[in-house]
Protein backbone atom coordinates (compact mmCIF):
# COMPACT_ATOMS: atom_id res chain seq x y z
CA UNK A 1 161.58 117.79 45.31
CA UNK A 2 161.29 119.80 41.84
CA UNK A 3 160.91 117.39 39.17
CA UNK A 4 160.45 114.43 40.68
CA UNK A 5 157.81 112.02 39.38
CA UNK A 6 156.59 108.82 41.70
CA UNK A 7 154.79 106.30 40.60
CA UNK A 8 153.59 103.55 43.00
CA UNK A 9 152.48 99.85 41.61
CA UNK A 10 150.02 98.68 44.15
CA UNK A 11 147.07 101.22 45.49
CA UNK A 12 146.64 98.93 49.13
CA UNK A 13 147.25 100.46 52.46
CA UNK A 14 151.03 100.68 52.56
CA UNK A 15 150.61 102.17 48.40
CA UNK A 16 148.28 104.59 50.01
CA UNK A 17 150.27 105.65 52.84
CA UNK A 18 153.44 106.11 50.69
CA UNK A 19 151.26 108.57 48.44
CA UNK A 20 149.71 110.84 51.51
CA UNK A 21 152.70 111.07 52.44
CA UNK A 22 154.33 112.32 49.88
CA UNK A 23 151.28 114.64 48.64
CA UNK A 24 151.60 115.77 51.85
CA UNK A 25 155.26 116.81 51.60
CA UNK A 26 154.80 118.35 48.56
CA UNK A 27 155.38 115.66 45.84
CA UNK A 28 153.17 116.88 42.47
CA UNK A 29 153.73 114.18 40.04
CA UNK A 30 152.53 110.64 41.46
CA UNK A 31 151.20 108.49 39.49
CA UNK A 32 149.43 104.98 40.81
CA UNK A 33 148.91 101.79 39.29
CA UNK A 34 145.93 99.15 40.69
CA UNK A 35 143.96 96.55 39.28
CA UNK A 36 140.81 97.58 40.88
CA UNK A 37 139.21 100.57 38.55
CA UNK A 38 136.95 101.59 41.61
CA UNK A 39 140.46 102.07 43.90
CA UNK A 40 142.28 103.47 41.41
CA UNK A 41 139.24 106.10 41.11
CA UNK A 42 139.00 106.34 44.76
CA UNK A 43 142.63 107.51 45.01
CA UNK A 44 142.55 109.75 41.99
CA UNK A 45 140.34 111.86 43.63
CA UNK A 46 141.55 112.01 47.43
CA UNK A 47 144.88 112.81 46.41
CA UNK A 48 144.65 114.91 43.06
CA UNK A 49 147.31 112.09 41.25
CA UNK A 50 147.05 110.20 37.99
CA UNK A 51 146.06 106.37 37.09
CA UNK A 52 147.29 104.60 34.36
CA UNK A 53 147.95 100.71 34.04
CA UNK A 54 151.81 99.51 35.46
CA UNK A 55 153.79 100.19 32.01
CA UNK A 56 152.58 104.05 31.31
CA UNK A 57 152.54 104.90 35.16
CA UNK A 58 156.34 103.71 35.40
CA UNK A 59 157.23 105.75 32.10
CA UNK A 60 159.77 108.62 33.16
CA UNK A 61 159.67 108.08 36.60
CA UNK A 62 162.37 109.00 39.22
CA UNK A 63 160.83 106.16 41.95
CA UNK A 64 158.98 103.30 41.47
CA UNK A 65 157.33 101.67 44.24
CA UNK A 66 156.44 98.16 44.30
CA UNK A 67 153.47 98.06 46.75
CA UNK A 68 152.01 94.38 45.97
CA UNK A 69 151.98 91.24 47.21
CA UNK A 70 155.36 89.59 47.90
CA UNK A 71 154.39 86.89 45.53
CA UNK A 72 153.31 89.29 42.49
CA UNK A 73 157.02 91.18 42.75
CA UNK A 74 158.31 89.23 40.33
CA UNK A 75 155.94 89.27 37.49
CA UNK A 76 155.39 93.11 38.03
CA UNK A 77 159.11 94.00 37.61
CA UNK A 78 159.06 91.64 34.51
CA UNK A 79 155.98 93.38 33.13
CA UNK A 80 157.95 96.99 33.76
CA UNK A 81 161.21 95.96 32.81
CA UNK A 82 161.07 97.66 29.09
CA UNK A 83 159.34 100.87 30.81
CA UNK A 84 162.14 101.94 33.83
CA UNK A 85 164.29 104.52 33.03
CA UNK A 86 167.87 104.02 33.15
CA UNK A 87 168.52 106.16 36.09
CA UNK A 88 165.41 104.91 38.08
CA UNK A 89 165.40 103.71 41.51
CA UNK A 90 162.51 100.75 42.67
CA UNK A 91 161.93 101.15 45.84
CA UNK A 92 160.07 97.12 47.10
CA UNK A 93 158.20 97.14 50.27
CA UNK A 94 157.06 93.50 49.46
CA UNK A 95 158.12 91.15 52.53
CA UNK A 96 160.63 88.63 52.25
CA UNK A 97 161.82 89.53 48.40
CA UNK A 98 165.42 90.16 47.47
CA UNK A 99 166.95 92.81 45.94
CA UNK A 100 168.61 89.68 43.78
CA UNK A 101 165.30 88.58 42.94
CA UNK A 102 164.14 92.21 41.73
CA UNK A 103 167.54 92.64 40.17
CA UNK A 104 166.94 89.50 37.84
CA UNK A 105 163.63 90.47 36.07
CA UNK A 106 164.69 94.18 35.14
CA UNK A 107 167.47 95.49 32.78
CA UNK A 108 171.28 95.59 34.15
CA UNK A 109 171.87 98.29 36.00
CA UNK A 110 169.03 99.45 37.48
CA UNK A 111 169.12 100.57 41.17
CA UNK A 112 166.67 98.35 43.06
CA UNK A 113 166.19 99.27 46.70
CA UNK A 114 164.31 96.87 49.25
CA UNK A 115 162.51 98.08 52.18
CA UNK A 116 160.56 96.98 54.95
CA UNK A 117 157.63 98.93 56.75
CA UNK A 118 155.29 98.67 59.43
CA UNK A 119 151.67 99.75 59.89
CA UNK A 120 152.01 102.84 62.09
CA UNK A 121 153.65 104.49 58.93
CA UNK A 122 149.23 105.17 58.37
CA UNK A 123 149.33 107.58 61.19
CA UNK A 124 153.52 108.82 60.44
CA UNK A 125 155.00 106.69 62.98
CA UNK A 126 156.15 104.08 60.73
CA UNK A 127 159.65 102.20 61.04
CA UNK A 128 161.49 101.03 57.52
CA UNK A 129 164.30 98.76 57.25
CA UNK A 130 166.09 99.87 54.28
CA UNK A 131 168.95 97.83 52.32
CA UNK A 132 170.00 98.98 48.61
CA UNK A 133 171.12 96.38 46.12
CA UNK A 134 174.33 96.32 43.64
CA UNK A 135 173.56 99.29 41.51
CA UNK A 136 172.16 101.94 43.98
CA UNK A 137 174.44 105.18 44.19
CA UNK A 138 174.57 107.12 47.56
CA UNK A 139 172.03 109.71 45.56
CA UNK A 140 169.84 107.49 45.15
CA UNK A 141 169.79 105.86 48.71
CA UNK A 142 169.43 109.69 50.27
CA UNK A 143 166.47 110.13 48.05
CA UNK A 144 165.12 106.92 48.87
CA UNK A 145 165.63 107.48 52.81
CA UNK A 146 164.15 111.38 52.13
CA UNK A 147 160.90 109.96 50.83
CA UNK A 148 160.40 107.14 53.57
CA UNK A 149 161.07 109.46 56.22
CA UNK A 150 157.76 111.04 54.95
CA UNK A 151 155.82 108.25 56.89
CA UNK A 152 158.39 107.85 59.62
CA UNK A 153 161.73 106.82 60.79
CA UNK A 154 164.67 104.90 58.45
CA UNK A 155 167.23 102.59 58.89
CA UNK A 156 169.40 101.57 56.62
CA UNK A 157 170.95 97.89 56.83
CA UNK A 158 172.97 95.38 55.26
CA UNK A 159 170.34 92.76 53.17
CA UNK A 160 171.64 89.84 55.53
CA UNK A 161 169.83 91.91 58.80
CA UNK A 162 166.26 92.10 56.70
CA UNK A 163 165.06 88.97 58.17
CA UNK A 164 166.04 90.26 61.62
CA UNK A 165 164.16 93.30 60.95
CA UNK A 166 161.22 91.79 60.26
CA UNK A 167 161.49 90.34 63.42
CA UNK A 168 162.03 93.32 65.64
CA UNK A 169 159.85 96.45 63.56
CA UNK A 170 157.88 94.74 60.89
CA UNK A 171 156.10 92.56 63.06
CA UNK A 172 156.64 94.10 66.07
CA UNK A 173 153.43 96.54 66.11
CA UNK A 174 151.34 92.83 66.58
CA UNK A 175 153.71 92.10 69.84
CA UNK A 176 152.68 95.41 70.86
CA UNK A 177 148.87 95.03 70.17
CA UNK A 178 149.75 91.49 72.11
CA UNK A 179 150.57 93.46 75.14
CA UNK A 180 147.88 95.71 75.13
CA UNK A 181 145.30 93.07 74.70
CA UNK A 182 146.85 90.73 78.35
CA UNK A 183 147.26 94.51 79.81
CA UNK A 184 143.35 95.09 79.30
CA UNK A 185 142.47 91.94 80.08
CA UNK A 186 144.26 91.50 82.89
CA UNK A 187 142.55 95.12 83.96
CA UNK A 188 138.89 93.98 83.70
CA UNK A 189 140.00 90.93 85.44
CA UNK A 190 140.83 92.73 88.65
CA UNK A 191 137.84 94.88 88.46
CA UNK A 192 137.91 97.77 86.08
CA UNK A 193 135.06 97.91 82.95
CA UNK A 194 136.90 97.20 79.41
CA UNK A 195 136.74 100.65 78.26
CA UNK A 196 138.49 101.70 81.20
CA UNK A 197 141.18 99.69 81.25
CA UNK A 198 141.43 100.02 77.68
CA UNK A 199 142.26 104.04 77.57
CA UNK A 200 144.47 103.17 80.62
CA UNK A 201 146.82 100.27 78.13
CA UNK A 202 146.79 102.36 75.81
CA UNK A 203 148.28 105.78 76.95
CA UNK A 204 150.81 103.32 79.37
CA UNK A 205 151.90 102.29 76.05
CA UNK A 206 151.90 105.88 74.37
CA UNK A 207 153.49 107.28 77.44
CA UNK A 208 156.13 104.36 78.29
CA UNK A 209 157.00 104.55 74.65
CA UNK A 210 157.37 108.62 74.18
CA UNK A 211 159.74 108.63 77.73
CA UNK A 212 162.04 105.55 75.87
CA UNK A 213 162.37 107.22 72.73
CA UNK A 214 163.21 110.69 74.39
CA UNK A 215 165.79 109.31 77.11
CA UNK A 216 169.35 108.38 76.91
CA UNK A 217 168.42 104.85 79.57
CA UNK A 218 168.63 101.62 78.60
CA UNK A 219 165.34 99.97 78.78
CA UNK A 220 166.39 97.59 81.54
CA UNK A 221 167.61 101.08 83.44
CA UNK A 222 164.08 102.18 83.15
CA UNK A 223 162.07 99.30 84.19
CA UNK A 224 164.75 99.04 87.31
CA UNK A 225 163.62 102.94 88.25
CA UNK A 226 159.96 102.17 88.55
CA UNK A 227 160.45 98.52 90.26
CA UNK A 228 160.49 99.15 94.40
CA UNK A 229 162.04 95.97 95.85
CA UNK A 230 158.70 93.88 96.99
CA UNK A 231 156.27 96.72 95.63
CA UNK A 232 153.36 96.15 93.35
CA UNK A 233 155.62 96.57 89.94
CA UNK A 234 158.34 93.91 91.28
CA UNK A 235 155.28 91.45 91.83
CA UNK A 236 154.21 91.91 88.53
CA UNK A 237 157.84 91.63 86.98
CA UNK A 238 158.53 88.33 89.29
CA UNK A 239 155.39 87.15 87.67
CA UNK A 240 156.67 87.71 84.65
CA UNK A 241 159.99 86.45 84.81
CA UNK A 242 158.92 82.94 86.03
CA UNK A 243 156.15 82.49 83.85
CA UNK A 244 158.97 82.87 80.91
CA UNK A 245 157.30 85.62 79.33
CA UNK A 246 160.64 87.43 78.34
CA UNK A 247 162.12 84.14 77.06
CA UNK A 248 158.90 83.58 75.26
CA UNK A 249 158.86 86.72 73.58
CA UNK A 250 162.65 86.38 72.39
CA UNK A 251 161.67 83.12 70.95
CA UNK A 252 158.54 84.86 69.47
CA UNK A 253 161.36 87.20 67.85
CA UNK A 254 163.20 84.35 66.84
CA UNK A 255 160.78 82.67 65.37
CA UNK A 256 159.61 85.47 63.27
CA UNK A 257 163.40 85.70 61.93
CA UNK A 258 163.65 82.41 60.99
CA UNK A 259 160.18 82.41 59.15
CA UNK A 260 161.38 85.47 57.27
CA UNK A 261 164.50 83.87 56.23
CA UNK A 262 162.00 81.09 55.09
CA UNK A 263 159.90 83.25 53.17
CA UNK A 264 162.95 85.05 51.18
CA UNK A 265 164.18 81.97 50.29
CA UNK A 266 161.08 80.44 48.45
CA UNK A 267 161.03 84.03 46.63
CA UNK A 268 164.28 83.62 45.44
């Protein structure tokens, strides 16, 4: 990525990520933005990058990368607007904000992409949601998808499946943590000590998620091949199944949707 210069608005966890990642790929030129002199010193010096306040880090950059609060997007795109380069791409990964919304504070024309993480992209297992708005050419997209893939996996949707997205990956890491936390308690409740059952949720879920990303089977398919008719697993499933936690997890996922939808539209 010769000649390509970053600069990332926001210096929080998800700004941070974004920058290891790319340091880590390679990436020379980053420059970070953040209100807090002590972070903004903090990541100067892990990472080897520059600091400068939100107009001169955005000067001459390829990508800019909105990493603030959902309700600060607005007022940081107006503050950059006379700073973007024509041929720029902003890459959001504020919740719930439009690529509309974006599109209205900065100059005509500029490529605005939206995108929305999750928090294993810390460790390089993250999952982004990716939708580009009006004025984003295929270039820019594939540079856009390039970079993200730095922290993890890409998809790239229509706008009108963000909220749905949300639901499913953004969130979904707390379902997961959910899981584990019944999984271990429901361990120590039939006998084991927390740490115990602890390691044993935890590589269950490492495992059980490793053999569903690597096979061809449907989920369903899978569960079926480790549930003997009247064994221990079917016992557990049956419990399951009339206690409505499937249902109840669907409506968790709908619920999330619809609260994201919510969200977008007070941003608007």
């Amino acid at each position: 990525m010769s000649g390509l210069r970053i600069s990332v608005i926001g210096g929080g966890v998800m700004g941070e990520t974004l920058i290891s990642a790319w340091r880590a790929s390679g990436v020379q030129d980053i420059a970070v933005s953040e209100p807090r002199a002590e972070r903004a010193a903090e990541l100067v010096e892990r990472y080897d990058i520059t600091s400068a306040d939100a107009e001169t880090a955005v000067t001459g950059a390829n990508v800019i990368v909105l990493a603030v609060k959902p309700h600060h997007v607005a007022e940081v795109a107006e503050q950059i607007a006379g700073s973007v380069r024509s041929d720029a791409v902003i890459v959001s990964v504020a919740a719930g904000v439009t690529t509309a919304t974006m599109e209205s504070r900065l100059p005509d024309g500029i490529a605005v992409v939206r995108a929305m993480p999750n928090t294993p992209a810390v460790i390089g297992q993250g999952m982004f949601g990716v939708s580009p708005g009006s004025s984003v050419s295929s270039e820019q997209l594939d540079l856009v998808v390039e970079l993200l893939e730095g922290a993890g996996k890409v998809a790239v949707v229509d706008e009108s499946q963000q909220d749905a997205v949300t639901a499913v990956s953004g969130s979904g890491p707390a379902y997961v943590f959910y899981l584990a936390e019944a999984m271990i308690d429901g361990g120590v409740a039939a006998g084991l000590d927390e740490p115990t059952a602890r390691r044993l949720a935890q590589q269950t879920l490492l495992g059980a998620s490793a053999l569903l990303a690597g096979s061809e089977e449907s989920p369903a398919e899978l569960r079926r091949r480790v549930t003997s008719p009247n064994g221990t697993t079917h016992a557990a499933i049956t419990t399951f199944d009339e206690q409505g936690a499937g249902d109840a997890l669907r409506a968790g996922v709908a619920a999330c949707a619809a609260r994201a939808h919510e969200l977008s539209q007070d941003g608007s």
